[in-house]
N, C-alpha and C. Protein backbone atom coordinates (compact mmCIF):
# COMPACT_ATOMS: atom_id res chain seq x y z
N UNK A 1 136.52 146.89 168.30
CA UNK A 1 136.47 147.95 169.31
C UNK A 1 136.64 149.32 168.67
N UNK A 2 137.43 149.34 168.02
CA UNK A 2 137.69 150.63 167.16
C UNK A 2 136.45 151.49 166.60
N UNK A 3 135.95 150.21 165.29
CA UNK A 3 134.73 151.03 164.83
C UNK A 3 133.48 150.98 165.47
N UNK A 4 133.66 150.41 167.35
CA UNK A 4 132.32 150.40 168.00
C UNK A 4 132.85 152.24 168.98
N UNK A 5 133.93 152.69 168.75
CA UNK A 5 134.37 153.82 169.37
C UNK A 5 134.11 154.77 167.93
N UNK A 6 134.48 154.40 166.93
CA UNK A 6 133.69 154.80 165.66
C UNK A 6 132.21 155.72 165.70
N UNK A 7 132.00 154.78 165.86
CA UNK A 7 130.04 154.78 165.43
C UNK A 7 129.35 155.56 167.13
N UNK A 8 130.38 155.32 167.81
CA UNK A 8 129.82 155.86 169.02
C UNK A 8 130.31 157.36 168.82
N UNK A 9 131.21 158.07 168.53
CA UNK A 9 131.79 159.39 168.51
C UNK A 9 130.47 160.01 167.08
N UNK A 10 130.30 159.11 166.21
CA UNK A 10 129.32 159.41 165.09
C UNK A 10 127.91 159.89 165.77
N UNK A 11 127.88 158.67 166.54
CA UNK A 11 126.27 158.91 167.40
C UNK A 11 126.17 160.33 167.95
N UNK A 12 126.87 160.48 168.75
CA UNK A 12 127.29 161.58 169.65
C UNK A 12 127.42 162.66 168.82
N UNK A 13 128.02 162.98 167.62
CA UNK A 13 128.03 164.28 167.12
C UNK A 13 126.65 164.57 166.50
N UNK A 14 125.93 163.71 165.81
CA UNK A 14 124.86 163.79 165.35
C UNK A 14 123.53 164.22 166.50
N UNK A 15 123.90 163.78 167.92
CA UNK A 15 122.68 164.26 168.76
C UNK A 15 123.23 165.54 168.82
N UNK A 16 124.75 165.93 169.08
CA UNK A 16 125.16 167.49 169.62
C UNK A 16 124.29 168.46 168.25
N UNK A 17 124.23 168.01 167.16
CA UNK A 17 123.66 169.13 166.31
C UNK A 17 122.31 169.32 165.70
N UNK A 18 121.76 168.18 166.12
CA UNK A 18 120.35 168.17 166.81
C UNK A 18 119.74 167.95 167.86
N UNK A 19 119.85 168.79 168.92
CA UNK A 19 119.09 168.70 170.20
C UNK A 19 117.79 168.34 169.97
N UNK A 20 116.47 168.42 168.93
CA UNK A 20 115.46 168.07 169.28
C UNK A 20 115.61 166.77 169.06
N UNK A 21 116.56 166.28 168.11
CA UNK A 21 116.54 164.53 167.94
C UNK A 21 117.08 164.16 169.47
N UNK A 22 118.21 164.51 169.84
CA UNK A 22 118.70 163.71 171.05
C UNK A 22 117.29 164.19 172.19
N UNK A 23 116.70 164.87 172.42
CA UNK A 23 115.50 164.62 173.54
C UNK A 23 115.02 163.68 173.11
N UNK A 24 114.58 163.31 171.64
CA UNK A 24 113.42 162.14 171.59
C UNK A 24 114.58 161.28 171.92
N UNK A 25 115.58 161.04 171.47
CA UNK A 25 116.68 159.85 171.17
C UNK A 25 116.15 159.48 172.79
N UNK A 26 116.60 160.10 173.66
CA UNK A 26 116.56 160.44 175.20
C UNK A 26 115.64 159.66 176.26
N UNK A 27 114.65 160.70 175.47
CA UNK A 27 112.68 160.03 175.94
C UNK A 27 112.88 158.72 175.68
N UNK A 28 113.08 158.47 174.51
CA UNK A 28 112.66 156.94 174.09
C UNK A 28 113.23 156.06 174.50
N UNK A 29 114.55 156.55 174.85
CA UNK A 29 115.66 155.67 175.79
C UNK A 29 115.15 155.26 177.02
N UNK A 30 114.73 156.63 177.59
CA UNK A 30 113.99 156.69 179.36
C UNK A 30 112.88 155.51 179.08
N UNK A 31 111.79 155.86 178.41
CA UNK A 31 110.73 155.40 178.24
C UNK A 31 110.85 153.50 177.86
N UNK A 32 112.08 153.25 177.06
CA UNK A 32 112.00 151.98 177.00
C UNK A 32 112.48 151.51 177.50
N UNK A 33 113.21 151.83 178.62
CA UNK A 33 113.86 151.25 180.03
C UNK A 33 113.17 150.98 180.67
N UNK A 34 112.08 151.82 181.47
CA UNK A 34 111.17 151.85 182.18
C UNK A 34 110.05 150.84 182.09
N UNK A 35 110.13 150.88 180.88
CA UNK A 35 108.86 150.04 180.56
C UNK A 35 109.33 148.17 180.59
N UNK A 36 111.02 148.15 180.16
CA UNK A 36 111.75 147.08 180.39
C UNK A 36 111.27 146.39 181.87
N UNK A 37 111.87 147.89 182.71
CA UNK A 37 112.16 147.24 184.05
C UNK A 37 110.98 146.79 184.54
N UNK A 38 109.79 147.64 184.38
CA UNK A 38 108.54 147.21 184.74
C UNK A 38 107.88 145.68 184.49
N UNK A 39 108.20 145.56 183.06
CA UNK A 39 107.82 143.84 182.66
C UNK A 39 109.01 143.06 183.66
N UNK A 40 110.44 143.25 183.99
CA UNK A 40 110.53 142.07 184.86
C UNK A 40 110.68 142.17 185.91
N UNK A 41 110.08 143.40 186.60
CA UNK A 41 109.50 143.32 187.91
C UNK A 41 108.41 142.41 188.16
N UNK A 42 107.73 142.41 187.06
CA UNK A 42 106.11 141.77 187.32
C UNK A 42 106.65 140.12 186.85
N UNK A 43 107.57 139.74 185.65
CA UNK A 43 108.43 138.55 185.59
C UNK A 43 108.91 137.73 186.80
N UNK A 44 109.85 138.96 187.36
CA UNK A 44 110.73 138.68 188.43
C UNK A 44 109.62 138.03 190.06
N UNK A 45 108.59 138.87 189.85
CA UNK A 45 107.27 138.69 191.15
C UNK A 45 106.94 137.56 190.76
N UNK A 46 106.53 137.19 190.04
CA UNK A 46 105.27 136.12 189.52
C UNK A 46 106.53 134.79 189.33
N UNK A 47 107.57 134.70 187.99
CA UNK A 47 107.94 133.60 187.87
C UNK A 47 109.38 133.41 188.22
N UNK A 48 110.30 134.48 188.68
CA UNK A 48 111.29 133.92 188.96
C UNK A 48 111.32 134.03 190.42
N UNK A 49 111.03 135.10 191.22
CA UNK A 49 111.44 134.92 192.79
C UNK A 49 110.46 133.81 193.23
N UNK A 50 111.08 133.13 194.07
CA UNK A 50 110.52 131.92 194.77
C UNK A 50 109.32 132.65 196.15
N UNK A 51 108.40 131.91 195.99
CA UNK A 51 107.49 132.27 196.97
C UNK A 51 108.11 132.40 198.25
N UNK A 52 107.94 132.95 199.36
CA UNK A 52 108.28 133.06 200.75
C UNK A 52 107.75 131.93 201.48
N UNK A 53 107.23 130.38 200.82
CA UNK A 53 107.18 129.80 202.15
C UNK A 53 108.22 128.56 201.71
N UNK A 54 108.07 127.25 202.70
CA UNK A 54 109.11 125.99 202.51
C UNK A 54 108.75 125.16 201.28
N UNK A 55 109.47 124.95 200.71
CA UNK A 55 109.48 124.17 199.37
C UNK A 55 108.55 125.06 198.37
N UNK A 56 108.98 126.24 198.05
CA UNK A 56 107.96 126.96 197.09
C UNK A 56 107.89 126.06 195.50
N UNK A 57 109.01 125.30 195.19
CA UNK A 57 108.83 124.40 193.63
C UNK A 57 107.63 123.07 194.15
N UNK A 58 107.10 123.31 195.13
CA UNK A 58 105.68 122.21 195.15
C UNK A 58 104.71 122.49 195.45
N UNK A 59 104.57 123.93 194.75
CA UNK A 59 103.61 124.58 195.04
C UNK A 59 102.89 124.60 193.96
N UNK A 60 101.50 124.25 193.32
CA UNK A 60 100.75 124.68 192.84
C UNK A 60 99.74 125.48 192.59
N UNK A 61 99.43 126.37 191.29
CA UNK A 61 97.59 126.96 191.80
C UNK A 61 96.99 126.12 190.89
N UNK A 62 95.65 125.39 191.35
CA UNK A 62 95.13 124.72 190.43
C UNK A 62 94.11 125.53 190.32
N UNK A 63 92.93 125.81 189.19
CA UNK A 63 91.88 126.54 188.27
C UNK A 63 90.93 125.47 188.08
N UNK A 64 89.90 125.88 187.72
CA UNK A 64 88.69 125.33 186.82
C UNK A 64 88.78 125.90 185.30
N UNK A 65 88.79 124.84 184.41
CA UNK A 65 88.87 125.62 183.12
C UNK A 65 87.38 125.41 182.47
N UNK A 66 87.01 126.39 182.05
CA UNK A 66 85.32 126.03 180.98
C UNK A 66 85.39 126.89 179.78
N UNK A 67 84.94 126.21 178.95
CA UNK A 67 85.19 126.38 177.30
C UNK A 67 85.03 127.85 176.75
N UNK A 68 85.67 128.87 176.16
CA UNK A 68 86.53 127.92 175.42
C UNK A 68 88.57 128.02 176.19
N UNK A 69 88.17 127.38 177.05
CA UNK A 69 89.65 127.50 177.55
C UNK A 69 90.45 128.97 178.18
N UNK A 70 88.75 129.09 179.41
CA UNK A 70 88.86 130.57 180.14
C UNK A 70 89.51 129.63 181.62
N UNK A 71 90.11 130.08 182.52
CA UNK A 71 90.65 129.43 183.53
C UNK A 71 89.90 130.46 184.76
N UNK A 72 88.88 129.55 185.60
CA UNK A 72 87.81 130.65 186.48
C UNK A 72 88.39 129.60 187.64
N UNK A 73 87.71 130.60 188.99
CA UNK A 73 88.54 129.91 190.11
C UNK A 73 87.07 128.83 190.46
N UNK A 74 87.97 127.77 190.95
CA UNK A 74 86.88 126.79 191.25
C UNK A 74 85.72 127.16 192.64
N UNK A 75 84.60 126.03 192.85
CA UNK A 75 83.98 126.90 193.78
C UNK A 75 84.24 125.66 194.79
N UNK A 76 83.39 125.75 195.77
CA UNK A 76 83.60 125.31 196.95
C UNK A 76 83.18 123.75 196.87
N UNK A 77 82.20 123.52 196.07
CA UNK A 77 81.89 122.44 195.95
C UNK A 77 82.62 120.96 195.02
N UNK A 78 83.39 122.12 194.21
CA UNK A 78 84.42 121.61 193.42
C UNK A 78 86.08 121.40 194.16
N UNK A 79 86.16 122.24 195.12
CA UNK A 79 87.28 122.08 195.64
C UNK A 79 86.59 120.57 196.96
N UNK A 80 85.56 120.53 197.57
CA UNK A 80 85.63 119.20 198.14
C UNK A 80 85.54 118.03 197.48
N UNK A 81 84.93 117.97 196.31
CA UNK A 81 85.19 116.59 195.32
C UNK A 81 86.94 116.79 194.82
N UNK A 82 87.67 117.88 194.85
CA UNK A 82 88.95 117.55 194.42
C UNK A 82 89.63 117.01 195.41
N UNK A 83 89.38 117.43 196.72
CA UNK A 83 90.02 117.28 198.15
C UNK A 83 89.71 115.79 198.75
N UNK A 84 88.67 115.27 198.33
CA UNK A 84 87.98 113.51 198.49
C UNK A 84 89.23 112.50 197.48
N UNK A 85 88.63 113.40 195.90
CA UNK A 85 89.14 112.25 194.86
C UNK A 85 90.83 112.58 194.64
N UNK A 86 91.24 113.81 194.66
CA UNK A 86 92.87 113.90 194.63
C UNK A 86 93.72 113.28 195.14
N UNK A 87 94.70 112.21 194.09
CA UNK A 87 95.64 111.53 194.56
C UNK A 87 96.93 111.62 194.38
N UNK A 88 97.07 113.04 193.62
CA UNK A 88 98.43 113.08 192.95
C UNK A 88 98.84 114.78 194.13
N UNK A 89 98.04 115.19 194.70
CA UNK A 89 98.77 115.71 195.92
C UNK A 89 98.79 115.43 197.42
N UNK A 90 100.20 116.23 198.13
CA UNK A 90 100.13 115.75 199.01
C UNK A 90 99.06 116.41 200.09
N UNK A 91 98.40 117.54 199.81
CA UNK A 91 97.42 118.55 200.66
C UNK A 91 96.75 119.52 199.43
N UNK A 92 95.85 119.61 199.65
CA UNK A 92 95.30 120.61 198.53
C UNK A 92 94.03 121.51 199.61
N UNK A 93 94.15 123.00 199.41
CA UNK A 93 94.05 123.69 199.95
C UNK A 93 93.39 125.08 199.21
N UNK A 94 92.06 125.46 199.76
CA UNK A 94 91.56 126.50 198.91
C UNK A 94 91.89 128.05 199.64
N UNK A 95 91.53 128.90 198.31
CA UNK A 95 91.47 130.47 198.97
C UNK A 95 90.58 131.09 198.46
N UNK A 96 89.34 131.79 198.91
CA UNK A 96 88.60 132.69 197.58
C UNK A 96 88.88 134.51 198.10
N UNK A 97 89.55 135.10 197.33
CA UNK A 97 90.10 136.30 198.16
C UNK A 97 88.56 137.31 198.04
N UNK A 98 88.48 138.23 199.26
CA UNK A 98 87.02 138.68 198.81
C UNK A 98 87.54 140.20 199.67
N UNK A 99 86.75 141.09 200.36
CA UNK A 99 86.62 142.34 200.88
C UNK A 99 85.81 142.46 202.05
N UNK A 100 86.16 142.87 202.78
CA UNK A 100 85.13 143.03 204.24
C UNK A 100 85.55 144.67 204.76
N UNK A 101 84.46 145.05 205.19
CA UNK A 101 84.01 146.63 205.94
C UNK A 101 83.93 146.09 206.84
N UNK A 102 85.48 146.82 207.60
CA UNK A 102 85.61 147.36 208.87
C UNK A 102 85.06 148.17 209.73
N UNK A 103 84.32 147.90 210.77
CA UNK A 103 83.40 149.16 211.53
C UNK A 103 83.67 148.52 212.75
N UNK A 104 83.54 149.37 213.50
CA UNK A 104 83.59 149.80 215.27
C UNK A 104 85.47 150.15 215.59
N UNK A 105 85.74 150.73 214.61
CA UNK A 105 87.18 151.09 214.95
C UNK A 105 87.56 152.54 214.69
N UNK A 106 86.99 153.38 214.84
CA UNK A 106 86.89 154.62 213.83
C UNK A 106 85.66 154.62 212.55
N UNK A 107 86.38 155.45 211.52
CA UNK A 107 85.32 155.54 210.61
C UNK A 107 85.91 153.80 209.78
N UNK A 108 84.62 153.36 208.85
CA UNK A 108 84.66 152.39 208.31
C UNK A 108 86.05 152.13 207.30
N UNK A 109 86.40 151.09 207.22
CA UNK A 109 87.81 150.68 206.03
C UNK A 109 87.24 149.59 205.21
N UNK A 110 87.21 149.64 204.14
CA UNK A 110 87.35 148.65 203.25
C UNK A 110 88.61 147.99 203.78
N UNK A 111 88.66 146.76 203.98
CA UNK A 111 89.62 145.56 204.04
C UNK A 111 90.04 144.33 202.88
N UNK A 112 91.25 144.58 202.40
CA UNK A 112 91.36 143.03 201.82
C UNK A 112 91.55 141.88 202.38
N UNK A 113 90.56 140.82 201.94
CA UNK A 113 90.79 139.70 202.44
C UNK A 113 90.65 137.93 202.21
N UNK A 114 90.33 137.35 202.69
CA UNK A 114 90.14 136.13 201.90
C UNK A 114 89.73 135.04 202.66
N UNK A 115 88.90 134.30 202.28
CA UNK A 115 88.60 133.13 202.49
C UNK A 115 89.09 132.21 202.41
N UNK A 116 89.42 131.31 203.33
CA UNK A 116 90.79 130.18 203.41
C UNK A 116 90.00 128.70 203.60
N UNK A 117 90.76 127.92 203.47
CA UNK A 117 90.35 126.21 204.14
C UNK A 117 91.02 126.41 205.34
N UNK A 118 90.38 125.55 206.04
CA UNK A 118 91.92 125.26 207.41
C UNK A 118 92.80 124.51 207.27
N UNK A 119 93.42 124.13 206.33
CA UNK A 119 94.41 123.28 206.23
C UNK A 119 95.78 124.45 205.29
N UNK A 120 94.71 125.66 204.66
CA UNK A 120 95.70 126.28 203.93
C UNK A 120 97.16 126.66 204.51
N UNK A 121 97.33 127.55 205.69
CA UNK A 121 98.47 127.40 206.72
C UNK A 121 99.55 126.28 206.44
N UNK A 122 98.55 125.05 207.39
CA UNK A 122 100.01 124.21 207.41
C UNK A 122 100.71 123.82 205.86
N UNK A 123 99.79 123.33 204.63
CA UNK A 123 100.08 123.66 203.46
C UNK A 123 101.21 124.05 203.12
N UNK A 124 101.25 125.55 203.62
CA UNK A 124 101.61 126.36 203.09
C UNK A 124 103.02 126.25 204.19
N UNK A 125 103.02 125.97 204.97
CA UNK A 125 104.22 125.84 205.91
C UNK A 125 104.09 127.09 207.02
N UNK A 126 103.11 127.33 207.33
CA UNK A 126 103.22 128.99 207.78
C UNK A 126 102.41 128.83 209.09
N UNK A 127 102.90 129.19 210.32
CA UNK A 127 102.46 129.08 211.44
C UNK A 127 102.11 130.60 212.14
N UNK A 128 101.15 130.86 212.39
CA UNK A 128 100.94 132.15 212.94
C UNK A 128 101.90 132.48 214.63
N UNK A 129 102.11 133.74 214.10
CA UNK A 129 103.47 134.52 215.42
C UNK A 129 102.59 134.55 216.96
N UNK A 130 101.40 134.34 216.56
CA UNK A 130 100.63 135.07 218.17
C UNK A 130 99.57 133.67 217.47
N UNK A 131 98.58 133.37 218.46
CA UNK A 131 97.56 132.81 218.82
C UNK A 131 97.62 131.09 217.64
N UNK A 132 96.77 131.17 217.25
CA UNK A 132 96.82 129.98 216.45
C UNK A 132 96.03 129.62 214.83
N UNK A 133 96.41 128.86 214.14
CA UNK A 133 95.19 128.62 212.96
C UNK A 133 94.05 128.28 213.21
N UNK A 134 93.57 128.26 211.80
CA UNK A 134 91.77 127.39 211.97
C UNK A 134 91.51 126.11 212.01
N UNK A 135 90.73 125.86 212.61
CA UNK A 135 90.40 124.45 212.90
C UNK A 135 89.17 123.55 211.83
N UNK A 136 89.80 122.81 211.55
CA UNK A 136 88.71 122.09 210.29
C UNK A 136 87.01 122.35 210.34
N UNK A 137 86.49 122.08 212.04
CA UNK A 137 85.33 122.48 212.42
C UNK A 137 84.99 123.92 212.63
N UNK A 138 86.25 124.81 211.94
CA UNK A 138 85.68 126.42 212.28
C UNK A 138 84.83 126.72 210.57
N UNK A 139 85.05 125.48 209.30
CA UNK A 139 84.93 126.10 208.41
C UNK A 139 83.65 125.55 208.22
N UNK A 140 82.87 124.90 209.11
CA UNK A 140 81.06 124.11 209.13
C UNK A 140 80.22 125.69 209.84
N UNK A 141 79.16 126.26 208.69
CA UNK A 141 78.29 127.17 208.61
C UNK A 141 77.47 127.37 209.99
N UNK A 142 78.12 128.18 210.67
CA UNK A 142 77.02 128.39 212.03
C UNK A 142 78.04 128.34 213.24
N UNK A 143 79.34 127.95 212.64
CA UNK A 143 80.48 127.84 213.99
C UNK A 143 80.81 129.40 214.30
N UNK A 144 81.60 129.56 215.66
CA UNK A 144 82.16 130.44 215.82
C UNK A 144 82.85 131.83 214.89
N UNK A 145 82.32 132.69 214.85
CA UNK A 145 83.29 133.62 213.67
C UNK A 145 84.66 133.79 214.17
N UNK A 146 85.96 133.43 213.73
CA UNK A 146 86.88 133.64 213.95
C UNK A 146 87.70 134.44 212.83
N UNK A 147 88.93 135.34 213.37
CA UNK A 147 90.22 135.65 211.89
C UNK A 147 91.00 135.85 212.20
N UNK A 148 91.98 135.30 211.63
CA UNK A 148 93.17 135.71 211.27
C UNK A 148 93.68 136.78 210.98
N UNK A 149 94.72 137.67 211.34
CA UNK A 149 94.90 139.37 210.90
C UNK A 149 96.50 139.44 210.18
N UNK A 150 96.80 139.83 209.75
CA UNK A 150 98.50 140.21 208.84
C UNK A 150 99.39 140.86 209.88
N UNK A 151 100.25 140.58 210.10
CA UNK A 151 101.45 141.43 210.60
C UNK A 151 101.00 143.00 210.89
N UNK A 152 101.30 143.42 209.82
CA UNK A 152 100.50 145.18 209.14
C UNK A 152 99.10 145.41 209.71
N UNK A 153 98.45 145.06 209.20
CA UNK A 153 96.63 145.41 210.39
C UNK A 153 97.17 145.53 211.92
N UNK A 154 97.70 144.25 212.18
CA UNK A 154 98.07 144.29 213.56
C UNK A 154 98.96 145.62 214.15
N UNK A 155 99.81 145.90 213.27
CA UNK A 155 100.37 147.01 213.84
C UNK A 155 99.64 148.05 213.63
N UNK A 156 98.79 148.23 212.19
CA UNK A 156 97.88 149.54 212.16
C UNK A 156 97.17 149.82 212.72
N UNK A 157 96.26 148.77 213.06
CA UNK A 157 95.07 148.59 213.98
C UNK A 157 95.32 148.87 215.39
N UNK A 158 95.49 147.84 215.68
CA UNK A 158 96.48 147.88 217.04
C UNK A 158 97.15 147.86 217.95
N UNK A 159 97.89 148.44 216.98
CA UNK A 159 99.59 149.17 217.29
C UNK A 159 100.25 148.18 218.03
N UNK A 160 100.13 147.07 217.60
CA UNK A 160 101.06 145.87 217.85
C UNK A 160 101.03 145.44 219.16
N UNK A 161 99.36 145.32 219.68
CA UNK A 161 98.70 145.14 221.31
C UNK A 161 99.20 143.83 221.13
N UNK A 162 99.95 143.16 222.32
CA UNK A 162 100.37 141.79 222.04
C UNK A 162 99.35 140.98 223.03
N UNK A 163 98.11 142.24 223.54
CA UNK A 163 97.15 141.00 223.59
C UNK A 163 95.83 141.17 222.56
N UNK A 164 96.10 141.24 221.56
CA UNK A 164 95.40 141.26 220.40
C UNK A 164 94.33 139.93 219.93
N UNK A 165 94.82 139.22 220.35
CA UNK A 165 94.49 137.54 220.65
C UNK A 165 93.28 137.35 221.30
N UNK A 166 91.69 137.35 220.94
CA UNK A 166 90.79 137.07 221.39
C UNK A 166 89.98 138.82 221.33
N UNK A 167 90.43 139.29 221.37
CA UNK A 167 89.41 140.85 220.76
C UNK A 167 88.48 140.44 219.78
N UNK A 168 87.82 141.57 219.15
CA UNK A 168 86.79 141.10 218.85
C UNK A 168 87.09 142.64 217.42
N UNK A 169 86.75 141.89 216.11
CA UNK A 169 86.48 143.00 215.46
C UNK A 169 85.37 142.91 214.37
N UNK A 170 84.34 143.51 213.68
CA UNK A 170 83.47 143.50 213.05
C UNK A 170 83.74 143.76 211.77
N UNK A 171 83.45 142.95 210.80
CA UNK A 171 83.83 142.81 209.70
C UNK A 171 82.31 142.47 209.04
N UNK A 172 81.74 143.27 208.20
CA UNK A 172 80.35 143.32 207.38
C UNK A 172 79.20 143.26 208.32
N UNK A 173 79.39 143.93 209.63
CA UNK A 173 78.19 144.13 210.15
C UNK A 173 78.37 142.94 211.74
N UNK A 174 79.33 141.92 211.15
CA UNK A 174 79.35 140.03 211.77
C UNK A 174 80.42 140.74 212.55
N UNK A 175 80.34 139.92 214.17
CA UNK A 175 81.83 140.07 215.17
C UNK A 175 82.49 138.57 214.91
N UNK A 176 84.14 139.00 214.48
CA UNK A 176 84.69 137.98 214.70
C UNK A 176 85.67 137.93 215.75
N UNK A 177 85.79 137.08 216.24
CA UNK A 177 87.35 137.17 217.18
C UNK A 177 88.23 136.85 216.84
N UNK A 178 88.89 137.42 216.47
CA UNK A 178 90.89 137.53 216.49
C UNK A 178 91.52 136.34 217.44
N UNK A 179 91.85 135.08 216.47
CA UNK A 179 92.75 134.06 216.91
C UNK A 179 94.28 134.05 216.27
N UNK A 180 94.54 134.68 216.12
CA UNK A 180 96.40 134.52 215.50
C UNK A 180 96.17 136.06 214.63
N UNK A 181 98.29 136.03 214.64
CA UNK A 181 98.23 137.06 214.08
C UNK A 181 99.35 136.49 213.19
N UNK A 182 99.58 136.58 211.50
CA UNK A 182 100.29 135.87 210.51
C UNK A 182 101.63 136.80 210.47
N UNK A 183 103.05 135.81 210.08
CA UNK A 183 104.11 136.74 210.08
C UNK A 183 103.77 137.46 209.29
N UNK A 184 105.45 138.50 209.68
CA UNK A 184 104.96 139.87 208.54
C UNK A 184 105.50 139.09 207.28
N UNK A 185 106.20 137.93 207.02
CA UNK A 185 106.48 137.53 205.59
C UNK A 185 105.47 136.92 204.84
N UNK A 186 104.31 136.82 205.46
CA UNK A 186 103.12 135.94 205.04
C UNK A 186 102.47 137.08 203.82
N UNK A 187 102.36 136.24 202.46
CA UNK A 187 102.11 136.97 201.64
C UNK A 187 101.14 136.45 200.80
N UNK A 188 100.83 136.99 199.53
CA UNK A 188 99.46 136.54 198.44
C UNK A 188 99.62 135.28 198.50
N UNK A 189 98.41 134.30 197.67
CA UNK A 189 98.48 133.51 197.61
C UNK A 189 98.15 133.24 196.07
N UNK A 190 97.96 134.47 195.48
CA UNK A 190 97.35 134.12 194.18
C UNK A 190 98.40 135.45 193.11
N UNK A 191 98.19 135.34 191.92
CA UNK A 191 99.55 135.45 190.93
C UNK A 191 99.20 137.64 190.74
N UNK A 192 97.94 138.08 191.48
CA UNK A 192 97.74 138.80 190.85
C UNK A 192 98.13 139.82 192.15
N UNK A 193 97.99 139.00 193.06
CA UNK A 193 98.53 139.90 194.30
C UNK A 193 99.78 139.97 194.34
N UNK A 194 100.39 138.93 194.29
CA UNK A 194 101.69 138.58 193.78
C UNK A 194 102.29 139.56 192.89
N UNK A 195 101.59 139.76 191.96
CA UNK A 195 102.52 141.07 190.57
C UNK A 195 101.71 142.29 191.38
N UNK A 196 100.79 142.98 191.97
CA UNK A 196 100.30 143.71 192.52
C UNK A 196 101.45 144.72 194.09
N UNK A 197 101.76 143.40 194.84
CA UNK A 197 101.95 143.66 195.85
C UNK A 197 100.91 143.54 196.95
N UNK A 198 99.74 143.34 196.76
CA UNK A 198 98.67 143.95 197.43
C UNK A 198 98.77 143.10 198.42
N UNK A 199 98.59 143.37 200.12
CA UNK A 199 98.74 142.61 201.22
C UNK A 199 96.94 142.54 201.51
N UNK A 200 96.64 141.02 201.87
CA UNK A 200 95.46 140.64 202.71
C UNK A 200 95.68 140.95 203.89
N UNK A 201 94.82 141.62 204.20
CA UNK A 201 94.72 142.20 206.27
C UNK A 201 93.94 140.72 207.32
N UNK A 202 92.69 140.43 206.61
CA UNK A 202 92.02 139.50 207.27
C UNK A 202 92.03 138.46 206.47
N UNK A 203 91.84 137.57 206.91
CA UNK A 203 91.06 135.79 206.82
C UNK A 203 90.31 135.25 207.53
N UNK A 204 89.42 134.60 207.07
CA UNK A 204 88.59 134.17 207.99
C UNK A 204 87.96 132.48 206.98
N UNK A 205 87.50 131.58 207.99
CA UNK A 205 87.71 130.21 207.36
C UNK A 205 86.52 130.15 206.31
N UNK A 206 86.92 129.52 205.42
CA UNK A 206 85.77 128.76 203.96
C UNK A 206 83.99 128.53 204.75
């Protein structure tokens, strides 16, 4: 203890008689803190806080890997031969996150959003606060356009209408109708939104 009160009174006189050393000493201090905290924020997001839904340790993301050992997201046709032949889970469940333009609400919004299975929800343990999920037959080409909206849209949009439930909003030109609205804890589903923060507004089925 002594010579750590030592070396510390040493430190200290040596910045008092160079002020331009103690700014860098300073900066570099600031600067490598910052940059600390930042890596385990994005640590802390991604691998230590537990996801927000039930049983987050049985949760997987599974990938497509193709040579030389790039990890690309699988496609649709690959996720139904996994969803037939998979025996080592108990539900397996796709997402492809994508973007939709908002129009007939004001001027146009880019929207984040994503493409879901209907099974992703229960999966996931997550039951929508207002209206309901998708239905296996909403995700066959030519059905009904339906979506899902976030907590947040709902209140931005509008302003937390609690009959929001069956409206109608246009997303790339297409009307969908608004069947559920997801809690506000409902969050990414993938590692980059996750270290991002970035919230999905819409969904709409595979």
């Amino acid at each position: 203890m002594h010579e750590l009160l030592q070396d510390l009174r040493y430190a200290l006189r040596t910045l008092l008689k160079n002020p331009g050393f103690a700014l860098i000493a300073i900066v570099t201090l600031a600067l490598g803190i910052g940059a600390n905290t930042a890596i385990f924020s994005v640590v802390n997001a991604v691998l230590l806080r537990p996801l927000k839904y039930p049983n987050p340790e049985q949760l997987v993301l599974v990938t497509d890997t193709q040579p030389p050992s790039n990890e690309t997201p699988a496609d649709y046709a690959e996720y139904l031969d996994w969803r037939e032949q998979a025996q080592v889970f108990q539900h397996l469940a796709a997402y492809f996150n994508t973007t939709f333009t908002l129009t007939g609400h004001g001027d146009p919004q880019q929207l984040w959003g994503a493409r879901i299975s209907a099974n992703t929800l229960p999966t996931l343990g997550v039951n929508p606060i207002m209206g309901r999920g998708f239905r296996l037959e909403e995700e066959v080409r030519g059905s009904e356009r339906v979506a899902l909206i976030s907590y947040g849209f709902w209140q931005r949009q509008f302003a937390g209408d609690p009959k929001v439930v069956g409206q109608s909003i246009t997303l790339d030109t297409n009307p969908f109708t608004v069947i559920g609205v997801l809690p506000s804890t409902f969050r990414a589903l993938n590692p980059v939104d996750i270290q991002t923060g970035q919230e999905r507004d819409v969904w709409i089925p595979l």
